[in-house]
C-alpha atoms as a PDB file:
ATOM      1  CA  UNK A   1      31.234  30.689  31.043  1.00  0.00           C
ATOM      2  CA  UNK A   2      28.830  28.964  28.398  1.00  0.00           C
ATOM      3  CA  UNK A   3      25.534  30.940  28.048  1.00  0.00           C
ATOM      4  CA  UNK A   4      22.561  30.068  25.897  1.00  0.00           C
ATOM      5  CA  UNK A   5      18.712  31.770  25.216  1.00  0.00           C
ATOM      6  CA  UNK A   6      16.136  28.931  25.354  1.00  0.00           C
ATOM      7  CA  UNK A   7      12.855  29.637  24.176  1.00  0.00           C
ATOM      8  CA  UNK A   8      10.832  26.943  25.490  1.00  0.00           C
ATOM      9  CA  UNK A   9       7.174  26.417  26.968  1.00  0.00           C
ATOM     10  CA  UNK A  10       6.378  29.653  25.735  1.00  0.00           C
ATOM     11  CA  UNK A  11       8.490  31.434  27.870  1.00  0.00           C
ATOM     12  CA  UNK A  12      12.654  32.725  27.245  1.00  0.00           C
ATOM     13  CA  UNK A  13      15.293  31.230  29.849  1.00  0.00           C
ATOM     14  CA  UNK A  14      19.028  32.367  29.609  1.00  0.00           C
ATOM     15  CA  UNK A  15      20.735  29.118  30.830  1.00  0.00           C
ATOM     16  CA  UNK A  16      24.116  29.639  32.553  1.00  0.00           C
ATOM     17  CA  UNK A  17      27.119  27.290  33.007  1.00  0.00           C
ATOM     18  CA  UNK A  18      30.291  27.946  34.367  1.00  0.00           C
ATOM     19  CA  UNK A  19      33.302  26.856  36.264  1.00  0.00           C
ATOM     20  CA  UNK A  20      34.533  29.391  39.360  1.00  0.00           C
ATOM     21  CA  UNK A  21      38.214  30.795  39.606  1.00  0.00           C
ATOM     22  CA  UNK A  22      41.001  28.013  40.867  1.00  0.00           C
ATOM     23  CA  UNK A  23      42.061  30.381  43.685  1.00  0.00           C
ATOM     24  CA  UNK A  24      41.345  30.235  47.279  1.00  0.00           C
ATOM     25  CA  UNK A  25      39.162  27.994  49.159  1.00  0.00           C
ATOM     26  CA  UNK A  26      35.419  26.290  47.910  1.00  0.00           C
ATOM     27  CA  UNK A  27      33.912  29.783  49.455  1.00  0.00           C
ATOM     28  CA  UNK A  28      35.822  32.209  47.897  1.00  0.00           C
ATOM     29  CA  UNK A  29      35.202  30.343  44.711  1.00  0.00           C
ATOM     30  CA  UNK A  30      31.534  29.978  44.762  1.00  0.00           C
ATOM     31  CA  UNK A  31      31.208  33.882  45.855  1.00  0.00           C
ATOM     32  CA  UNK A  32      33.478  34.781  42.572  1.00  0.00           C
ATOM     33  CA  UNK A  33      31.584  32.803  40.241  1.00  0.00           C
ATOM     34  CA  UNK A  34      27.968  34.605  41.773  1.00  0.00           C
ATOM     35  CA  UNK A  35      30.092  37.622  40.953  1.00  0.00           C
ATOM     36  CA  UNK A  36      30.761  36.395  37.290  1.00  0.00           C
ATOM     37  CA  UNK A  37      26.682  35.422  36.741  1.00  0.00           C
ATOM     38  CA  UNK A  38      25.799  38.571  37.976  1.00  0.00           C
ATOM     39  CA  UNK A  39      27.634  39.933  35.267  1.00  0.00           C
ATOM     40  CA  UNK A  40      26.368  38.251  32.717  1.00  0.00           C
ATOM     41  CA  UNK A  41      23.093  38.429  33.261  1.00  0.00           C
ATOM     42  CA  UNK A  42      22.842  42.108  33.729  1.00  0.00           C
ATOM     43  CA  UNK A  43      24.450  41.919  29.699  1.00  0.00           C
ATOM     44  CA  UNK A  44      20.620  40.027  29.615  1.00  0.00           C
ATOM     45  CA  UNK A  45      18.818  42.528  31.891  1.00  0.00           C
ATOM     46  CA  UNK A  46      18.627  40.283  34.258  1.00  0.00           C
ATOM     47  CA  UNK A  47      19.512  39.363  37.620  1.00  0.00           C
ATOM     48  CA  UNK A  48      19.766  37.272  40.434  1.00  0.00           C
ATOM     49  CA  UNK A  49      16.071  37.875  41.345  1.00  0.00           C
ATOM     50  CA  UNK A  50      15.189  36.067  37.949  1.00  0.00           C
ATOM     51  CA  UNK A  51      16.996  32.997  39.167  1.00  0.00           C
ATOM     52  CA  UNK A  52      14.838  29.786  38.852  1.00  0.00           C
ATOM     53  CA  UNK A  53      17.228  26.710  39.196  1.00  0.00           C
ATOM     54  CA  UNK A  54      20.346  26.397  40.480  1.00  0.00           C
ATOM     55  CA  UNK A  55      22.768  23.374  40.164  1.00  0.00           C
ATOM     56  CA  UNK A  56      26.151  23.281  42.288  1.00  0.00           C
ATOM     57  CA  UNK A  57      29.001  21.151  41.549  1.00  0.00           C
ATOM     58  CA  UNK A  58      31.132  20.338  43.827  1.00  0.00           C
ATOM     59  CA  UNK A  59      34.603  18.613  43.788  1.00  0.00           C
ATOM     60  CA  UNK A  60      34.051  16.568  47.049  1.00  0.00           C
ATOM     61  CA  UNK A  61      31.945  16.787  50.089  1.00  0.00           C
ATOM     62  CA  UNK A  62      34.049  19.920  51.606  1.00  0.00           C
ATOM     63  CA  UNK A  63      33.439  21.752  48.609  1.00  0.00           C
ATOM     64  CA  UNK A  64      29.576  20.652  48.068  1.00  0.00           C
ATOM     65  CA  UNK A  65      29.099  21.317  51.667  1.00  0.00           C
ATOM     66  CA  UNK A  66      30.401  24.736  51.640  1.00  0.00           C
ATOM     67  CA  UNK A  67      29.551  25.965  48.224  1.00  0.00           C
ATOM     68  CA  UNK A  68      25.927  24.865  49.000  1.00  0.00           C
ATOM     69  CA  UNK A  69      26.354  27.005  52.044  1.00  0.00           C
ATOM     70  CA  UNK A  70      27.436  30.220  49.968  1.00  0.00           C
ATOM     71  CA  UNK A  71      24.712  29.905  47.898  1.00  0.00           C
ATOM     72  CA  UNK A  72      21.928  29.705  50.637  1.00  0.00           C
ATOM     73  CA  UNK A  73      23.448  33.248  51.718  1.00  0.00           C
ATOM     74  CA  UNK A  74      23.720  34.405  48.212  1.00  0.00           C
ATOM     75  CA  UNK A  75      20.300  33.207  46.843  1.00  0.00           C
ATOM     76  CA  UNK A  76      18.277  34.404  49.394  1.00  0.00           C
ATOM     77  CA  UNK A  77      14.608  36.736  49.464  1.00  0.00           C
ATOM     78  CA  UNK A  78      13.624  37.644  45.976  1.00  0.00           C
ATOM     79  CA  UNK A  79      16.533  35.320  44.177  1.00  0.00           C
ATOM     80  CA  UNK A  80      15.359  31.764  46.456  1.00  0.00           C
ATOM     81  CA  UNK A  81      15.025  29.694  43.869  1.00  0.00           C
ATOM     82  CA  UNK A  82      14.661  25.648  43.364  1.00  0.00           C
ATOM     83  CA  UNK A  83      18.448  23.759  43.873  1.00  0.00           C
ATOM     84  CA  UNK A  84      20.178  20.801  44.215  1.00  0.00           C
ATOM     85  CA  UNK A  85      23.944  20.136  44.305  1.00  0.00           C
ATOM     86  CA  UNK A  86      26.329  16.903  43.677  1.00  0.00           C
ATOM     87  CA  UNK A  87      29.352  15.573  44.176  1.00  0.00           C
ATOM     88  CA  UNK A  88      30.942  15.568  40.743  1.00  0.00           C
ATOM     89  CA  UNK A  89      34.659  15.822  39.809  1.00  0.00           C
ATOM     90  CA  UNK A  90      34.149  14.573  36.640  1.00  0.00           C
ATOM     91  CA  UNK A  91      32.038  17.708  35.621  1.00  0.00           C
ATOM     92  CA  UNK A  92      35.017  20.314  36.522  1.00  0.00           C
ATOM     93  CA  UNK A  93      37.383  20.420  33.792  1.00  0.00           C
ATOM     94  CA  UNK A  94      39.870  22.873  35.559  1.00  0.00           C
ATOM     95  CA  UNK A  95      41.304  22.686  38.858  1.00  0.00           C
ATOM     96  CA  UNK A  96      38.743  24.578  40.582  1.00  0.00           C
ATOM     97  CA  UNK A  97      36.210  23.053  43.222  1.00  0.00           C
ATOM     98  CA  UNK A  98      32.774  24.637  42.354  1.00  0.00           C
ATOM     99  CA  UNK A  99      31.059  24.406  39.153  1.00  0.00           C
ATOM    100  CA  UNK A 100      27.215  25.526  38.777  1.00  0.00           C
ATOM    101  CA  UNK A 101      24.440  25.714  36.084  1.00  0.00           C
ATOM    102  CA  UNK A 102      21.837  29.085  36.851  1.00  0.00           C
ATOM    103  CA  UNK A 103      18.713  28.696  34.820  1.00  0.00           C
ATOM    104  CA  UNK A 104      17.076  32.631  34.648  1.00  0.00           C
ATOM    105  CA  UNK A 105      13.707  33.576  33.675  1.00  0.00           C
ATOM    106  CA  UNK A 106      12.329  36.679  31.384  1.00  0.00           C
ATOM    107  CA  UNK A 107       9.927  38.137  33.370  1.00  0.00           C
ATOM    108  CA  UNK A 108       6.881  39.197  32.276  1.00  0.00           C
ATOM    109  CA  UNK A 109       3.875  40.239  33.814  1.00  0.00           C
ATOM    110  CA  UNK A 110       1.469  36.935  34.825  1.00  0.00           C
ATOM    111  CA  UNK A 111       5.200  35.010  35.994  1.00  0.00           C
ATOM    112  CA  UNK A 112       5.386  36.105  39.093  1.00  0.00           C
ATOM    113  CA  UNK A 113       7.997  33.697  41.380  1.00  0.00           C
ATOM    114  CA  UNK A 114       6.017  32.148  44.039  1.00  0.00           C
ATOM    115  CA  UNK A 115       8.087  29.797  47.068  1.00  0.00           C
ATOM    116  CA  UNK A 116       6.256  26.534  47.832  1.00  0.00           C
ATOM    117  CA  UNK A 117       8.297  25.814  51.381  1.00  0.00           C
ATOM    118  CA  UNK A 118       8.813  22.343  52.561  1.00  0.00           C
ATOM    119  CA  UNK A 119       7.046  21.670  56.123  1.00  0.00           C
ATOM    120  CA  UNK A 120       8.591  22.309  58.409  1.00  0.00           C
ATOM    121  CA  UNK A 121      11.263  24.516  56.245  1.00  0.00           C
ATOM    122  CA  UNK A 122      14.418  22.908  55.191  1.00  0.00           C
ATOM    123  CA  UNK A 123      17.124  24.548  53.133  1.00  0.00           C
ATOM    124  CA  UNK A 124      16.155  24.057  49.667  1.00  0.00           C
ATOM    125  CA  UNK A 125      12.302  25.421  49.021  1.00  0.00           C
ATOM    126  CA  UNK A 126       9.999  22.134  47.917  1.00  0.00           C
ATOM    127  CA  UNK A 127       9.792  23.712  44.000  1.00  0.00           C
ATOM    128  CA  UNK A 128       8.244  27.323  42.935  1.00  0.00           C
ATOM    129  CA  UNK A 129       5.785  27.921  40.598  1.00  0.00           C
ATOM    130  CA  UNK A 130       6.076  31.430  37.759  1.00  0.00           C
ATOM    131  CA  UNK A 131       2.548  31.479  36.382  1.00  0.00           C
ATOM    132  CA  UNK A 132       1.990  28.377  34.208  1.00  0.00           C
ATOM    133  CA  UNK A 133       5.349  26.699  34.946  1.00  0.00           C
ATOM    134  CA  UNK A 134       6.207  24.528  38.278  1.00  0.00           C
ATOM    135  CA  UNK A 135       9.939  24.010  38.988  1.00  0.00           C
ATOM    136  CA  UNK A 136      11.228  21.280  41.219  1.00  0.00           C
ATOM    137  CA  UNK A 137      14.426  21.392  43.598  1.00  0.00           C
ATOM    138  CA  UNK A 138      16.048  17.905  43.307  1.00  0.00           C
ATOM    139  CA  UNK A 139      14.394  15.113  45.575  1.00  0.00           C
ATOM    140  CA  UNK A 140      16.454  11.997  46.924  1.00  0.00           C
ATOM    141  CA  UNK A 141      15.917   9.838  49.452  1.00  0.00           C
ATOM    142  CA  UNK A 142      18.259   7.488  52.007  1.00  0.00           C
ATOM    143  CA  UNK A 143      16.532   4.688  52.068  1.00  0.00           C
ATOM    144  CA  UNK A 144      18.116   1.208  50.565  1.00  0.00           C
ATOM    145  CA  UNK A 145      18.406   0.541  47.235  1.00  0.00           C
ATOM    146  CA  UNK A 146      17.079   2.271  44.198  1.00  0.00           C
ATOM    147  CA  UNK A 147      14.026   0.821  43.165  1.00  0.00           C
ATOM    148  CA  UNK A 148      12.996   1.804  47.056  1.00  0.00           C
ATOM    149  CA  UNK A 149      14.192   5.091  46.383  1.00  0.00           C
ATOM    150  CA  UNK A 150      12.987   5.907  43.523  1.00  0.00           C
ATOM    151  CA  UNK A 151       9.398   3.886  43.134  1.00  0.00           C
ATOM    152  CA  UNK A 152       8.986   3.982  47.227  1.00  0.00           C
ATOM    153  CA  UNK A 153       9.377   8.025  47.955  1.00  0.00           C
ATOM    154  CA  UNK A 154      10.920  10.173  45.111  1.00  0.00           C
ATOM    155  CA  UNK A 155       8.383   9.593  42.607  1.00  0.00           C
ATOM    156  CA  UNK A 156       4.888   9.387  44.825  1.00  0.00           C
ATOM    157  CA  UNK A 157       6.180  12.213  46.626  1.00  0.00           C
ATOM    158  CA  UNK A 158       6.850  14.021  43.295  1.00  0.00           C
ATOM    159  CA  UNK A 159       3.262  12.998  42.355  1.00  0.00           C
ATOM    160  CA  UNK A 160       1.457  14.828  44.897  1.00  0.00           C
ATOM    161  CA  UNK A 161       3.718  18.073  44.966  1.00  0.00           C
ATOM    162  CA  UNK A 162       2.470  17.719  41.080  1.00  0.00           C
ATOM    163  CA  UNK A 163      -0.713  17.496  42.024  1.00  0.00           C
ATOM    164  CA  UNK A 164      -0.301  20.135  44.772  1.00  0.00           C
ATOM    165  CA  UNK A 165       0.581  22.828  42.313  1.00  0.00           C
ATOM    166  CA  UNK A 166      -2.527  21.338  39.868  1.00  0.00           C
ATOM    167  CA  UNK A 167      -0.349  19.416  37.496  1.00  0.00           C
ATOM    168  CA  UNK A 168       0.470  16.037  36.767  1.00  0.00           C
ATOM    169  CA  UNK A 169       2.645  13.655  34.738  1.00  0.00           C
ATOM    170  CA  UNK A 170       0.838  14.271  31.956  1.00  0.00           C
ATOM    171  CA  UNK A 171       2.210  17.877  32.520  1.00  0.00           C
ATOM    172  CA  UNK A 172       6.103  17.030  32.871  1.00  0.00           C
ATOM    173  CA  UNK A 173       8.450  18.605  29.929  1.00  0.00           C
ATOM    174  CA  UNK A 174      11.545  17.824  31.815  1.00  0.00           C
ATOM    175  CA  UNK A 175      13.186  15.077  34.191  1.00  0.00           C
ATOM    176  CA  UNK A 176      16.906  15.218  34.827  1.00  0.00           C
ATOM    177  CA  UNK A 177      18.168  12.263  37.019  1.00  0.00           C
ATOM    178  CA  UNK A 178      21.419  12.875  38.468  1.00  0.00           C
ATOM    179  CA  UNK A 179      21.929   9.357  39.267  1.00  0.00           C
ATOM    180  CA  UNK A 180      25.006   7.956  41.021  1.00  0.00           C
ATOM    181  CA  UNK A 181      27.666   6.181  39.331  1.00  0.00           C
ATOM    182  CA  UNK A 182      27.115   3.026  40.533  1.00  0.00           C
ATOM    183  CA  UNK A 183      23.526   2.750  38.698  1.00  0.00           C
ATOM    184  CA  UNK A 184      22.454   2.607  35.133  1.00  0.00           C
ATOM    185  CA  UNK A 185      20.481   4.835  33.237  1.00  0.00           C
ATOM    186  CA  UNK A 186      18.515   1.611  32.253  1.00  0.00           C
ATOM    187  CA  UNK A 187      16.852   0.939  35.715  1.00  0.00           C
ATOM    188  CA  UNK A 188      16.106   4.627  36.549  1.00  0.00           C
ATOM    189  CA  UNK A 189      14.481   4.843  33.034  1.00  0.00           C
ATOM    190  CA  UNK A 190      12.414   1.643  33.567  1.00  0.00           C
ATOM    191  CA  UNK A 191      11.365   2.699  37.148  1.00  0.00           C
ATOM    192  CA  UNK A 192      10.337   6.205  36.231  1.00  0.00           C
ATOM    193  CA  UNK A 193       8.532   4.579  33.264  1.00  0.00           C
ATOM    194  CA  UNK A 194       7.006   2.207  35.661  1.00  0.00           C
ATOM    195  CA  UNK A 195       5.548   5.036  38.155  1.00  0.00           C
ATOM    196  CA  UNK A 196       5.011   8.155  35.907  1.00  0.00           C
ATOM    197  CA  UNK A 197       3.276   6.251  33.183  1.00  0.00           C
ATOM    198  CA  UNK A 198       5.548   7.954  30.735  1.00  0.00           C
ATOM    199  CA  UNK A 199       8.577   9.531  30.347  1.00  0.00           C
ATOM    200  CA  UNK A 200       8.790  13.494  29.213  1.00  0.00           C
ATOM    201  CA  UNK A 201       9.382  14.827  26.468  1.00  0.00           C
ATOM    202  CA  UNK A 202      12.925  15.978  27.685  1.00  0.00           C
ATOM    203  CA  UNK A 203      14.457  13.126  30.041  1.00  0.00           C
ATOM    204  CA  UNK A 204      18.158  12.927  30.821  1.00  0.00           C
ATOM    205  CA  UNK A 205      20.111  10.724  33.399  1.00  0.00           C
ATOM    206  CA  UNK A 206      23.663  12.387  34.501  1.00  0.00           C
ATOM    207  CA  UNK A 207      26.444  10.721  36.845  1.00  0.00           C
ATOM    208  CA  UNK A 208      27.491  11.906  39.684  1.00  0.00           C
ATOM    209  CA  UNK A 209      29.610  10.647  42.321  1.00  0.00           C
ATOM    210  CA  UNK A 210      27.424  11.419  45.743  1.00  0.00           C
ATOM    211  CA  UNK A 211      25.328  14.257  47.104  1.00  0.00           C
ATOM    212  CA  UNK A 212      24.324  16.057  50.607  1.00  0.00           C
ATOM    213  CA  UNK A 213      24.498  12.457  52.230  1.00  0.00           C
ATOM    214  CA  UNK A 214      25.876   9.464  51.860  1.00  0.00           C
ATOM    215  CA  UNK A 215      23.213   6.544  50.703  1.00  0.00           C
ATOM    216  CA  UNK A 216      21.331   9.068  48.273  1.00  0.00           C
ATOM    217  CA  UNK A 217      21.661   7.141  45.043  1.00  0.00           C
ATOM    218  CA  UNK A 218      19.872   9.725  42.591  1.00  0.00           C
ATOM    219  CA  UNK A 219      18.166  13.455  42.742  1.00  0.00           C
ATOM    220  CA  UNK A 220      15.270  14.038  40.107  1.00  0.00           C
ATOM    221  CA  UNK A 221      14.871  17.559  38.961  1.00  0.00           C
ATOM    222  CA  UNK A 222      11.634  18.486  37.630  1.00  0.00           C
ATOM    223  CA  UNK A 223      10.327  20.885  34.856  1.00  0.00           C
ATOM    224  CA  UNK A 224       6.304  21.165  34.910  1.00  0.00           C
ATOM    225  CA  UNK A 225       3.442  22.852  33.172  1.00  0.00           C
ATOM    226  CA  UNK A 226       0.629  23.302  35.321  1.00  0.00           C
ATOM    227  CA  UNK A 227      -2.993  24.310  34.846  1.00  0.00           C
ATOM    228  CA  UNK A 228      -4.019  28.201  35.740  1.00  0.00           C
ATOM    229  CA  UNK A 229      -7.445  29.632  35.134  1.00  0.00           C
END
């Protein structure tokens, strides 16, 4: 288990990483490692209910599919929180099948979590805003190619949930594009330079080897500030 304090945007996250136990199935495995972050962030005072991002790894489809379903159960009422989840053997380092990141919150009054659903509802909430910060689950899309993905629906959808929430690019600290293997970091950073206007201040690409369907060919996680009166 790695585990940092970030103080950033005026606010303190504990960030989380950690493989689960190598025993028993993908379910068994994701319900230990909940187990394990529970733990650690009560040595915080924290807990699941402070939850604001959550990342899954998964070895393959089985294991994405049914850690992703563990965690739905798991992160439920007061801990929903923005997700995403990969494929992404590379990223497990042991022989276990689930690996996840949990990024927490220090809550203080004026941060209360608020759940923007998507319409209709879908599994993963559209993002969820704590006061002056917006937080984005990941957005992909099907549709050929990656310019189409990317400069055709991720990012103009992005741009009005931004502007939903009253923020903008202008307002972005963090992009992370988990992009698939087969692209370069290049083209997404050209195209998201090409539609944002900018890039943030914090912008990472990460490869991955697939995610909840086939065709996807990145998933952009994003970090706002937005404007409160």
């Amino acid at each position: 288990m790695h585990e940092s304090v970030l103080n950033w945007l005026g606010q303190e996250f504990v960030v989380l990483s950690g493989e689960a136990p190598a025993t028993g199935n993908a379910e068994a495995q994701t319900r230990a490692l909940f187990d394990r972050f529970a733990d650690t962030l009560a040595r915080h005072q924290l807990t699941l209910a402070d939850i604001v991002r959550s990342r899954l790894f998964g070895r393959d489809r089985a294991a994405r599919d049914l850690g992703s379903t563990i965690r739905v159960e798991v992160l439920s009422g007061p801990a929903r929180c923005a997700t995403s989840s990969y494929i992404a053997p590379a990223r497990l380092a042991s022989g276990a099948d689930i690996a996840m990141d949990l990024i927490a919150l220090r809550p203080r009054p004026g941060l209360e979590k608020k759940i923007r659903e998507n319409d209709p509802p879908r599994t993963p909430c559209r993002y969820l805003t704590c006061g002056p910060l917006m937080i984005l689950s990941g957005q992909t899309c099907t549709d050929p190619g990656l310019e189409t993905q990317v400069a055709g629906d991720i990012l103009p959808r992005i741009t009005g949930y931004l502007a939903e929430a009253n923020s903008g690019w202008d307002q972005v600290a963090e992009a992370n594009c988990y992009l698939h293997e087969s692209q370069t970091p290049d083209a997404m950073r050209a195209l998201f330079e090409r539609v944002a206007g900018r890039l943030p201040p914090r912008f990472a690409c990460h490869r991955v080897a697939g995610y909840s369907a086939p065709g996807k060919l990145v998933e952009v996680e994003i970090t706002a500030l937005r404007r409160v009166s």
